[in-house]
C-alpha atoms as a PDB file:
ATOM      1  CA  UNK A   1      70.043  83.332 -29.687  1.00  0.00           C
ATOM      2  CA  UNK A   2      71.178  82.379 -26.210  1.00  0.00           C
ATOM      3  CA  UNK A   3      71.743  79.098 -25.199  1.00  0.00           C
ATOM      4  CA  UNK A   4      72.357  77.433 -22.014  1.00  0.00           C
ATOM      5  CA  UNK A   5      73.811  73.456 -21.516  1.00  0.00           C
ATOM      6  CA  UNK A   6      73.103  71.561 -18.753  1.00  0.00           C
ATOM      7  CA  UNK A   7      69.132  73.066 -19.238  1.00  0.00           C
ATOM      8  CA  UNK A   8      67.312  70.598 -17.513  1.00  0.00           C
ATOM      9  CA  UNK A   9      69.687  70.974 -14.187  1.00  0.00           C
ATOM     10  CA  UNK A  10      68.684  72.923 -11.108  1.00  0.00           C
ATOM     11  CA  UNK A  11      71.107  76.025 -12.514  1.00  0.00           C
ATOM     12  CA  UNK A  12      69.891  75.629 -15.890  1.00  0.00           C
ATOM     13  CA  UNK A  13      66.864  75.675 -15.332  1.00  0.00           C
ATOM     14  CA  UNK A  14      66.958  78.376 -12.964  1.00  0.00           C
ATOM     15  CA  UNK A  15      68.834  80.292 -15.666  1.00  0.00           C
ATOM     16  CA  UNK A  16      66.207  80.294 -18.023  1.00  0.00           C
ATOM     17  CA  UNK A  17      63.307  81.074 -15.810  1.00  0.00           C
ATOM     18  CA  UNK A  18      65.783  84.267 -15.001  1.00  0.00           C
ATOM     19  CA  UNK A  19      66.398  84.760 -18.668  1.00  0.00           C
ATOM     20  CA  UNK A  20      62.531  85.282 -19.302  1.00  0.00           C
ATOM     21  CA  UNK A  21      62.203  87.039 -16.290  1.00  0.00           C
ATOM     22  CA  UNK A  22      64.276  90.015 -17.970  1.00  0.00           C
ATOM     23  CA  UNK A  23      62.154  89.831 -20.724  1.00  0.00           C
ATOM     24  CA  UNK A  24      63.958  87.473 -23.285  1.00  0.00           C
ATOM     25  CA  UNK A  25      61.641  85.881 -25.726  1.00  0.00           C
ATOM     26  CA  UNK A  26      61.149  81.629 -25.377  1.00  0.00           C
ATOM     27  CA  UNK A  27      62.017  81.600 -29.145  1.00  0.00           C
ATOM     28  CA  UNK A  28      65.454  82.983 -28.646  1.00  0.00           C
ATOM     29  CA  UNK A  29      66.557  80.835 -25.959  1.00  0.00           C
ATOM     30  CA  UNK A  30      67.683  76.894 -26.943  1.00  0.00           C
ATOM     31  CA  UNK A  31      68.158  74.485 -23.919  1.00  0.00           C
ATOM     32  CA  UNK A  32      71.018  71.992 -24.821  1.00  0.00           C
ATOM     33  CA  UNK A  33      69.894  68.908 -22.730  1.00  0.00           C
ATOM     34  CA  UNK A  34      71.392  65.111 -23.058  1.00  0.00           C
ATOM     35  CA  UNK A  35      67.650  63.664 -23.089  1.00  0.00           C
ATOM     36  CA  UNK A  36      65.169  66.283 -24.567  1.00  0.00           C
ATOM     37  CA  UNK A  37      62.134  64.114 -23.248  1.00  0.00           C
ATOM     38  CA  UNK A  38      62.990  65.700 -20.131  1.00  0.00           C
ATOM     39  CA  UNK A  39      62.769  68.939 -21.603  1.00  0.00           C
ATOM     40  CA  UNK A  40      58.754  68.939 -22.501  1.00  0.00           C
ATOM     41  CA  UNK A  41      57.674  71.835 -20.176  1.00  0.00           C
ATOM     42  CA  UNK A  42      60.857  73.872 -21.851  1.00  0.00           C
ATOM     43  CA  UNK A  43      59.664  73.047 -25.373  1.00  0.00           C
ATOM     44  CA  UNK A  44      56.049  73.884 -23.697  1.00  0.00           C
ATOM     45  CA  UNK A  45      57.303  77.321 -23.025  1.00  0.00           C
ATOM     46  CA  UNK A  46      58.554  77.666 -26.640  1.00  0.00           C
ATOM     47  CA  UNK A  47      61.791  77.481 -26.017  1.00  0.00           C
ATOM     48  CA  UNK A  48      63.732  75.576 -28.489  1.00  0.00           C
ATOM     49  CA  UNK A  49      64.907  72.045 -27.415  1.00  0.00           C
ATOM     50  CA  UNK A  50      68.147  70.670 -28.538  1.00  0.00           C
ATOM     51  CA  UNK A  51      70.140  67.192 -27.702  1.00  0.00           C
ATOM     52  CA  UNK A  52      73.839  68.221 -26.552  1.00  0.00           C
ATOM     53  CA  UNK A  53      75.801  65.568 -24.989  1.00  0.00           C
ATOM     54  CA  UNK A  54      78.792  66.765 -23.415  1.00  0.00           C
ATOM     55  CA  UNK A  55      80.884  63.258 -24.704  1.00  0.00           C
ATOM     56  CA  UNK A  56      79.559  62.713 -27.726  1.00  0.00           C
ATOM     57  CA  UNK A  57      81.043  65.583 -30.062  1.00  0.00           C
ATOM     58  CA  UNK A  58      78.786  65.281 -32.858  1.00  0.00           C
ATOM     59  CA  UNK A  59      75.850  66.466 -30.867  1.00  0.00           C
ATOM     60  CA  UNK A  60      77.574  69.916 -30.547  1.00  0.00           C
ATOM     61  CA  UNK A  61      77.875  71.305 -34.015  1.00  0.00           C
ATOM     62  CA  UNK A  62      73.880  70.802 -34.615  1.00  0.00           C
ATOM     63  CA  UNK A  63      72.903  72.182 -31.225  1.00  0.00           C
ATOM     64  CA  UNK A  64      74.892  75.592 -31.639  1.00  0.00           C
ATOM     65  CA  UNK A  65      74.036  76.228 -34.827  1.00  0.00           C
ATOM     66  CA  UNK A  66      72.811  79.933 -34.736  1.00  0.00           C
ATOM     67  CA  UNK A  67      73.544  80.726 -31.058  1.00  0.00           C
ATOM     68  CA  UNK A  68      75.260  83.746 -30.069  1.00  0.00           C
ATOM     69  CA  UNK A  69      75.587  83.811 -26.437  1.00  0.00           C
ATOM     70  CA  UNK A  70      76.494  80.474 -24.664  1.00  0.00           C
ATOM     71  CA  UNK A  71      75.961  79.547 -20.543  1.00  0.00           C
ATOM     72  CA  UNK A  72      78.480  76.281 -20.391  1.00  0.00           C
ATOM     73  CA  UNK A  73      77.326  75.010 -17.342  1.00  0.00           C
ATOM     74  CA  UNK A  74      80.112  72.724 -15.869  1.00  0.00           C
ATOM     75  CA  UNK A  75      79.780  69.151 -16.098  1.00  0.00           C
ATOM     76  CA  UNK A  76      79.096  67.493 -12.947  1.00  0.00           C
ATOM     77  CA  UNK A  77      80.665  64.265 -14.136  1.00  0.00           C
ATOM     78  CA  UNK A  78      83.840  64.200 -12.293  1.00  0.00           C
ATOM     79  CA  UNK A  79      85.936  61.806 -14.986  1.00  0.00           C
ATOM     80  CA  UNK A  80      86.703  63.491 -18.000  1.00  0.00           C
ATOM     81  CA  UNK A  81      85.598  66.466 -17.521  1.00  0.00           C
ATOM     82  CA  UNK A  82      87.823  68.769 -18.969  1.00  0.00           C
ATOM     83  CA  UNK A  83      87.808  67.021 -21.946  1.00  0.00           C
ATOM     84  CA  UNK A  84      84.155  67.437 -21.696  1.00  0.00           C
ATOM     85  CA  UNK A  85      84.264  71.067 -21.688  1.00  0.00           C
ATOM     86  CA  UNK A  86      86.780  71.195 -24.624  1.00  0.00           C
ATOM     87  CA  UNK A  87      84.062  69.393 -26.969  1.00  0.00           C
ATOM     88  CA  UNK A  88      81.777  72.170 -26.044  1.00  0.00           C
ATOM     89  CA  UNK A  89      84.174  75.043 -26.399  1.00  0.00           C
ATOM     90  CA  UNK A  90      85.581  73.373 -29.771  1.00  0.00           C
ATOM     91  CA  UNK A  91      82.294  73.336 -31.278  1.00  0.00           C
ATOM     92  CA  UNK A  92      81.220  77.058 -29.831  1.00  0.00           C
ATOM     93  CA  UNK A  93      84.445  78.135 -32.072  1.00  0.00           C
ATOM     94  CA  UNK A  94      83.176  75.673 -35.089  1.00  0.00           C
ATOM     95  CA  UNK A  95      79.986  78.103 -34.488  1.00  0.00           C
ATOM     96  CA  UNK A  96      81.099  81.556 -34.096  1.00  0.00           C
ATOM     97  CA  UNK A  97      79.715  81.908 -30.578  1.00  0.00           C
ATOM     98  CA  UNK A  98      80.035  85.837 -29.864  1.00  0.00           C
ATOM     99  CA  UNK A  99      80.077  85.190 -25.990  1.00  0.00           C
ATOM    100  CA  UNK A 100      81.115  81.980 -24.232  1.00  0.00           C
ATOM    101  CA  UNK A 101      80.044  82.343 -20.280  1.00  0.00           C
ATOM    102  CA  UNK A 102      81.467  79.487 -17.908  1.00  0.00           C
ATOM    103  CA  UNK A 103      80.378  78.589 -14.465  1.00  0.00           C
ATOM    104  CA  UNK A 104      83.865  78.264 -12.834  1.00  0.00           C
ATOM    105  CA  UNK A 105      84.929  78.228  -8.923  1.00  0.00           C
ATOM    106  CA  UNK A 106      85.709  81.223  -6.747  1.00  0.00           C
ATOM    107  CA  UNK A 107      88.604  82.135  -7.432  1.00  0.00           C
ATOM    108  CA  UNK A 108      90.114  78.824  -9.414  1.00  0.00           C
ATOM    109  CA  UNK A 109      93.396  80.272 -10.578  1.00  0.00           C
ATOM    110  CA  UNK A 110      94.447  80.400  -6.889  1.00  0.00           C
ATOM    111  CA  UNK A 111      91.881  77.914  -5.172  1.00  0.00           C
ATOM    112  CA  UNK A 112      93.629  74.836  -3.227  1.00  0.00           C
ATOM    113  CA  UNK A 113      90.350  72.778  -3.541  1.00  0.00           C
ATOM    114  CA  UNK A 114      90.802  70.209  -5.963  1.00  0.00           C
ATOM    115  CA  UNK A 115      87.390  71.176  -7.460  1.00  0.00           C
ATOM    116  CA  UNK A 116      89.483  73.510  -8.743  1.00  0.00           C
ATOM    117  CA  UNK A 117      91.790  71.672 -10.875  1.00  0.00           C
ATOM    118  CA  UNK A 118      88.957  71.270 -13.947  1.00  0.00           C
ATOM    119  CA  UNK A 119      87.981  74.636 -13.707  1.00  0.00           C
ATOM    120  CA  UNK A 120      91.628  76.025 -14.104  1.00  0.00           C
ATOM    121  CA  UNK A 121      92.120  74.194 -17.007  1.00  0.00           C
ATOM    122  CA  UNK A 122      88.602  74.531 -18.435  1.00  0.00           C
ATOM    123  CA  UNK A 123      89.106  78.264 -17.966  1.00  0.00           C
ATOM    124  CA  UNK A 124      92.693  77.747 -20.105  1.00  0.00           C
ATOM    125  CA  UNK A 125      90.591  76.253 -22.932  1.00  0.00           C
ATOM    126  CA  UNK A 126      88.163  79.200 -23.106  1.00  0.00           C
ATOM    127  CA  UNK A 127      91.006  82.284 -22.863  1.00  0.00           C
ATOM    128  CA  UNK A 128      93.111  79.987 -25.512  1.00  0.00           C
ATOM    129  CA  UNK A 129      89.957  79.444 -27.551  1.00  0.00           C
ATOM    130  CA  UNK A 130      90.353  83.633 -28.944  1.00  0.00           C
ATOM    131  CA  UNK A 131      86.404  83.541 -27.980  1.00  0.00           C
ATOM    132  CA  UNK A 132      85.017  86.811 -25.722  1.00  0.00           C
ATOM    133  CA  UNK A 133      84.395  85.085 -22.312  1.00  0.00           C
ATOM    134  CA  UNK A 134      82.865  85.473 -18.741  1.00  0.00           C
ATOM    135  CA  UNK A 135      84.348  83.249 -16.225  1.00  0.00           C
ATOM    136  CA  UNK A 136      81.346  83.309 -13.364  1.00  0.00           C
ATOM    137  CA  UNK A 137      83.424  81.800 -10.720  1.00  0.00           C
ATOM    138  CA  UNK A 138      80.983  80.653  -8.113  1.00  0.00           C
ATOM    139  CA  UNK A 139      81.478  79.483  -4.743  1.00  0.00           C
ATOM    140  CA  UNK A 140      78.954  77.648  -2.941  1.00  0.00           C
ATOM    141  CA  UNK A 141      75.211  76.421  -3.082  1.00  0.00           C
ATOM    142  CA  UNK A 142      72.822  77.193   0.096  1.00  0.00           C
ATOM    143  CA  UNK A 143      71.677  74.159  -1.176  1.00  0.00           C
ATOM    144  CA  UNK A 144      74.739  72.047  -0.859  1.00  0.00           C
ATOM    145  CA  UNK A 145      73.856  72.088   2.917  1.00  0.00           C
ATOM    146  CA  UNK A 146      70.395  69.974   3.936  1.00  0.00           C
ATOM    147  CA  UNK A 147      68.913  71.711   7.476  1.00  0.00           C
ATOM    148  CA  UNK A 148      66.281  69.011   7.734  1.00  0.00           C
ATOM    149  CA  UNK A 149      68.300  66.360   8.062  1.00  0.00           C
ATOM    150  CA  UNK A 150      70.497  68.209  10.564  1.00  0.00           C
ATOM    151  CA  UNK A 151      67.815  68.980  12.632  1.00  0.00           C
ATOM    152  CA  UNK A 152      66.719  65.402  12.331  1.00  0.00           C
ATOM    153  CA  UNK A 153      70.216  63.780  13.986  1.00  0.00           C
ATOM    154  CA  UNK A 154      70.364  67.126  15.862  1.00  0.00           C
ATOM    155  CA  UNK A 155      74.254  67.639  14.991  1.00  0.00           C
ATOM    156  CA  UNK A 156      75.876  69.180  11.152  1.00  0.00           C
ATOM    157  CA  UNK A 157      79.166  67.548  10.606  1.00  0.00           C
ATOM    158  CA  UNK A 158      82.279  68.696   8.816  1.00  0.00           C
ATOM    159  CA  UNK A 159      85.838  69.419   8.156  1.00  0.00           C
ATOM    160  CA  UNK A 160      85.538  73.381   8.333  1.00  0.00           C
ATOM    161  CA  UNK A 161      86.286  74.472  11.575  1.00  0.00           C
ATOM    162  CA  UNK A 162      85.349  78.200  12.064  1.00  0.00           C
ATOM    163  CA  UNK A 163      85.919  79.125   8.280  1.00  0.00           C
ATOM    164  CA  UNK A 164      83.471  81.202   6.811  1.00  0.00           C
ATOM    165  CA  UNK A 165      81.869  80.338   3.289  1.00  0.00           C
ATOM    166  CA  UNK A 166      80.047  83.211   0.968  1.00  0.00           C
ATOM    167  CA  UNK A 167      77.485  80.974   0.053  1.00  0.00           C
ATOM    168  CA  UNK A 168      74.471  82.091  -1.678  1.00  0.00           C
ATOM    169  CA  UNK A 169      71.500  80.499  -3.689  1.00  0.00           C
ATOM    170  CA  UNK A 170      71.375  78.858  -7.258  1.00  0.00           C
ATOM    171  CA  UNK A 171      68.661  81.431  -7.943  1.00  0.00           C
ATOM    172  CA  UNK A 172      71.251  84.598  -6.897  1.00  0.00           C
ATOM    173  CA  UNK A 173      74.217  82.841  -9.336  1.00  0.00           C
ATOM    174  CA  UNK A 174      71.431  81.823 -12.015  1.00  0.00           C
ATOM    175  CA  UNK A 175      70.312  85.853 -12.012  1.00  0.00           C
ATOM    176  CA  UNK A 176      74.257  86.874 -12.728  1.00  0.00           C
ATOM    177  CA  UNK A 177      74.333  83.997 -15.479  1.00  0.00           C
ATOM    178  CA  UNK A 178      71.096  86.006 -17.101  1.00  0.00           C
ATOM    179  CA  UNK A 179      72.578  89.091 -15.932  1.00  0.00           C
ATOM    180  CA  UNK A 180      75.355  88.791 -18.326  1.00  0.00           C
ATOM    181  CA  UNK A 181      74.279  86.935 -21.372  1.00  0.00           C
ATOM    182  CA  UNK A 182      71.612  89.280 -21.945  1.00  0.00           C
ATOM    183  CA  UNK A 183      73.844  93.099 -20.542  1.00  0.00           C
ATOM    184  CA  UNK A 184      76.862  94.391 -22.833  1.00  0.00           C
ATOM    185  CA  UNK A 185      79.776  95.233 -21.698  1.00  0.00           C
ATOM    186  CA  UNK A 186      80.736  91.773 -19.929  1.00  0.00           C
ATOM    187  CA  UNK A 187      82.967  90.207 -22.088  1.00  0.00           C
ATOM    188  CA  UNK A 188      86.623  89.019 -20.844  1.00  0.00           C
ATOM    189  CA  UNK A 189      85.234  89.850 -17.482  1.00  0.00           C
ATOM    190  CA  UNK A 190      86.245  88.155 -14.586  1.00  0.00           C
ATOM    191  CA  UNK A 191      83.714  87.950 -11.765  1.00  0.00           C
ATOM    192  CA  UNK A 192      84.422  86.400  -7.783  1.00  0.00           C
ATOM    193  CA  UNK A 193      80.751  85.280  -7.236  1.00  0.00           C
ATOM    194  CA  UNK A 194      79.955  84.905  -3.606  1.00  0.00           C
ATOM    195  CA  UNK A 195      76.674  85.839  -0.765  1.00  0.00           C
ATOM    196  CA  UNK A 196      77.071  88.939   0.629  1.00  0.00           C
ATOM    197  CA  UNK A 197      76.457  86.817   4.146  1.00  0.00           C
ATOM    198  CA  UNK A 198      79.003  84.641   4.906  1.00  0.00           C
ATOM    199  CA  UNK A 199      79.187  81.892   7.452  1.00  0.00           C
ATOM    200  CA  UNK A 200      80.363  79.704   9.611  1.00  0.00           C
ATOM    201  CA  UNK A 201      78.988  75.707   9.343  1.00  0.00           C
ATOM    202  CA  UNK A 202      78.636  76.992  13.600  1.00  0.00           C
ATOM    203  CA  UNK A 203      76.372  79.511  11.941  1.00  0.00           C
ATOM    204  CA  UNK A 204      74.205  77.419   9.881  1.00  0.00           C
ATOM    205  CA  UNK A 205      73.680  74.730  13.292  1.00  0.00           C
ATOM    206  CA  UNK A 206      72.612  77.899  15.232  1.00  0.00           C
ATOM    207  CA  UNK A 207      70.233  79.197  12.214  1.00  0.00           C
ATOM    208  CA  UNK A 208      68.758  75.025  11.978  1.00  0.00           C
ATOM    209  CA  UNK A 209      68.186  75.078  15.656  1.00  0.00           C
ATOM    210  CA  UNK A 210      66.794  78.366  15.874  1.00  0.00           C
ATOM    211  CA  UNK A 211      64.302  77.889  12.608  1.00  0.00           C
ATOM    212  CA  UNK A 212      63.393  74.595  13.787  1.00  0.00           C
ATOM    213  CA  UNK A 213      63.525  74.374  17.481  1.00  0.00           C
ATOM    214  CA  UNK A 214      65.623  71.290  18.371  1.00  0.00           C
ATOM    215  CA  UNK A 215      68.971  71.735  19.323  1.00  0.00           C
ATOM    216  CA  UNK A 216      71.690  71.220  16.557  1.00  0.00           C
ATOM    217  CA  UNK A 217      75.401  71.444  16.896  1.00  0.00           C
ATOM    218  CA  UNK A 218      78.473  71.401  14.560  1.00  0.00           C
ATOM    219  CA  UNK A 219      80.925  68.683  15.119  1.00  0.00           C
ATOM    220  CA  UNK A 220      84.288  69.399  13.286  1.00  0.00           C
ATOM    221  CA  UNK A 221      85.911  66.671  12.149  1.00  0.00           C
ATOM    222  CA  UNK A 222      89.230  66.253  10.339  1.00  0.00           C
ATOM    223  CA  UNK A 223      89.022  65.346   6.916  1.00  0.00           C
ATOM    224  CA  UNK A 224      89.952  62.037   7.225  1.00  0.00           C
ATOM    225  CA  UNK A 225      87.568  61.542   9.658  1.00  0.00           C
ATOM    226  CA  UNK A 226      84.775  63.288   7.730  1.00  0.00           C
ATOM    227  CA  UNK A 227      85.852  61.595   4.533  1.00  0.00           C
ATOM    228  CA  UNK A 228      85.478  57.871   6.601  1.00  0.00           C
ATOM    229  CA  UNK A 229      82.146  59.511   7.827  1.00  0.00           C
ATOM    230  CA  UNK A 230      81.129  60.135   4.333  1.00  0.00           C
ATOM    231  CA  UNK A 231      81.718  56.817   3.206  1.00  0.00           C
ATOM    232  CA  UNK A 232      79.812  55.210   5.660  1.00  0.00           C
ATOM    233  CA  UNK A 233      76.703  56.640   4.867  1.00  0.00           C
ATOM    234  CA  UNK A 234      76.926  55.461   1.689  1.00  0.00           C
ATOM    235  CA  UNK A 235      78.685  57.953  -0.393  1.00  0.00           C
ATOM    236  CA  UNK A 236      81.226  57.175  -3.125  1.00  0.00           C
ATOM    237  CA  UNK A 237      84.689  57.511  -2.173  1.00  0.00           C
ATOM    238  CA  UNK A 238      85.275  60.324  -4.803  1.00  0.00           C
ATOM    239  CA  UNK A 239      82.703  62.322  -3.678  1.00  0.00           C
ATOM    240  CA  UNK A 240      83.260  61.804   0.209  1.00  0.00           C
ATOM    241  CA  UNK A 241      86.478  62.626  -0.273  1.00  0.00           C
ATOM    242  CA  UNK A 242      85.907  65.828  -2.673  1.00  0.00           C
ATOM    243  CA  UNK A 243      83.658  66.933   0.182  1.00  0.00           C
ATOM    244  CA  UNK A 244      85.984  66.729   2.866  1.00  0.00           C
ATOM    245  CA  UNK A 245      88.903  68.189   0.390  1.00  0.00           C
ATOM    246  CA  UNK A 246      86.654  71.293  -0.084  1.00  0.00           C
ATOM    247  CA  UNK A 247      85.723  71.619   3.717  1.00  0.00           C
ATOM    248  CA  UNK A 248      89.124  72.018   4.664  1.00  0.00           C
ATOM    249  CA  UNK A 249      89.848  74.281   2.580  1.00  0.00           C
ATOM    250  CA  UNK A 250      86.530  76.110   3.196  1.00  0.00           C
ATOM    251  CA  UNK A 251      88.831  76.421   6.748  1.00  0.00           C
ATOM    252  CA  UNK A 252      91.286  78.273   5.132  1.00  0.00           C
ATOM    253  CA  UNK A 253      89.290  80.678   3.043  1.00  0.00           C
ATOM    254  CA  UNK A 254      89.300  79.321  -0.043  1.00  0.00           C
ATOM    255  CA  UNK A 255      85.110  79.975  -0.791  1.00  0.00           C
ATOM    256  CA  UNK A 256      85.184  83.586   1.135  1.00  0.00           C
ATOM    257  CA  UNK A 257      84.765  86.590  -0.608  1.00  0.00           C
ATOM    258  CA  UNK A 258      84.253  90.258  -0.287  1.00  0.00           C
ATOM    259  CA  UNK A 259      83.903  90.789  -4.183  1.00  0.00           C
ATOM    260  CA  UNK A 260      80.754  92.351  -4.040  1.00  0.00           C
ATOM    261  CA  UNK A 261      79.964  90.852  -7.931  1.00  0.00           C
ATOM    262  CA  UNK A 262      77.176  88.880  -7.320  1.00  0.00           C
ATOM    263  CA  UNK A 263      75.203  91.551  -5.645  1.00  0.00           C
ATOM    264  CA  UNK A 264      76.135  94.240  -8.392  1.00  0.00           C
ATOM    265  CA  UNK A 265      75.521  91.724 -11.238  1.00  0.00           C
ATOM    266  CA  UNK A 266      71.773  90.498  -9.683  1.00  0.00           C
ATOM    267  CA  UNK A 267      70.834  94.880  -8.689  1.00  0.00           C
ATOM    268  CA  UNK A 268      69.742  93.314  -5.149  1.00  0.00           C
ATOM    269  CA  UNK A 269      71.387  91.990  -1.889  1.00  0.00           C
ATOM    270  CA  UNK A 270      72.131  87.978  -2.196  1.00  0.00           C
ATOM    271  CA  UNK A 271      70.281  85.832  -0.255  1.00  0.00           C
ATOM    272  CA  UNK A 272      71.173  85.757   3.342  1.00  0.00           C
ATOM    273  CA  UNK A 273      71.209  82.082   5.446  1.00  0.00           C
ATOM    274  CA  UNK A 274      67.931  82.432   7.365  1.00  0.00           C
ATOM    275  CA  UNK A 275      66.293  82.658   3.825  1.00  0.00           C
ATOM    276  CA  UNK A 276      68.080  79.859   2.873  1.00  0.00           C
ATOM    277  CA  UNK A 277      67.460  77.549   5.746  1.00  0.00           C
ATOM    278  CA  UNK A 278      63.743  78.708   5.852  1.00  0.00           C
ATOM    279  CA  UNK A 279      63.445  77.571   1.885  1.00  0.00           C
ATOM    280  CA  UNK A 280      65.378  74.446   2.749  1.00  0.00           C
ATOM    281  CA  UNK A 281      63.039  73.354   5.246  1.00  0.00           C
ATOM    282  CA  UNK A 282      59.485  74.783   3.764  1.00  0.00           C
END
């Protein structure tokens, strides 16, 4: 049995839909969600339907019992977090999980982004667990990026300055998640997940304006400045200032990659920015 937290996310879900895709049958597949009423079209599909709640512990043991292979999607709760992921890991030992597959960061044992703090440690937990692992470590989401809304103020702010980021879609990192829960020979594997088409956030202005025909630019800011930016739009301070933490260090490289893994675990080329930008805004 393979299960995947976090089911009822945009990565879980996208995982699953993957997952069948290569041919795996519903009734092998268990979606750990915190509110299974929001799981109805999963249960629909016969997939089995299980309440996991990262912070309550006792939720765990029942929702593992009988899985083999386990997608611990990372918690997107900021506070806590790694204590979070040690429930889950704790109780994938308590189970005898065979395979234990994390969505880290690119490259988190070196990363200066302080996203990358959790995933260091939560990476620590898994080696020191003695379970066989797969550390996806993903950089960004086409998706973290919104083109209509850039096209609507006609300008893309950030911190990045000319760095380039190997972003690619959830669907291209969901595709390696199925890719190696379902394939042997992954386990204590390693992989640097990243689009085979990086970019500049001057890039992604020029692809917005040329997809949408109003004129777009990118206006770097310093982080401070973006962070304040952030704020005022109505963004909590942890998160304004996480983004503007990861934009400058999206300047200095920290989410580029040459790797090559996510095109050799998904058998096709990642998908490139005009795709994204043309899903974005369709």
């Amino acid at each position: 049995m393979i299960a995947i937290t976090g089911a009822t996310g945009h990565l879980g879900r996208l995982t699953i839909q993957a997952l069948l895709q290569r041919g795996v049958s519903p009734d092998t597949l268990v979606a750990l969600v915190r509110d299974p009423a929001r799981a109805a079209d999963l249960a629909a599909q016969g997939i089995t339907v299980r309440q996991a709640d990262y912070t309550q512990p006792h939720t765990l043991d029942a929702a593992l019992q009988g899985v083999d292979r386990l997608l611990l999607i990372s918690s997107s709760d900021m506070n806590g977090r790694v204590d979070q992921h040690r429930n889950v890991v704790d109780a994938a030992v308590r189970a005898g999980v065979k395979l234990l597959a994390y969505t880290s960061l690119l490259r988190a044992d070196t990363s200066g982004l302080g996203l990358a703090q959790d995933h260091r440690a939560t990476e620590a937990l898994i080696r020191a667990s003695g379970l066989p692992f797969v550390l996806l470590r993903n950089s960004w989401y086409l998706e973290n990026y919104n083109p209509a809304q850039a096209a609507q103020h006609g300008m893309l702010a950030g911190a990045a300055g000319e760095g380039r980021v190997s972003a690619a879609s959830r669907a291209d990192y969901a595709e390696a998640a199925a890719a190696v829960l379902t394939e042997p020979g992954h386990e204590n594997a390693v992989y640097e997940l990243g689009g085979d088409h990086a970019f500049t956030l001057s890039d992604l202005a020029a692809e917005i304006q040329a997809q949408t025909g109003r004129p777009v630019t990118y206006q770097n800011m310093t982080p401070d400045a973006y962070a304040d930016m952030l704020r005022g739009v109505g963004l909590p301070a942890p998160v304004a200032d996480m983004l503007a933490d990861s934009d400058a260090h999206l300047a200095q490289g920290d989410l580029y990659t040459e790797s090559g893994d996510l095109r050799r675990l998904i058998g096709r080329p990642t998908t490139t920015l005009s795709e994204g930008v043309r899903a974005a805004l369709n």
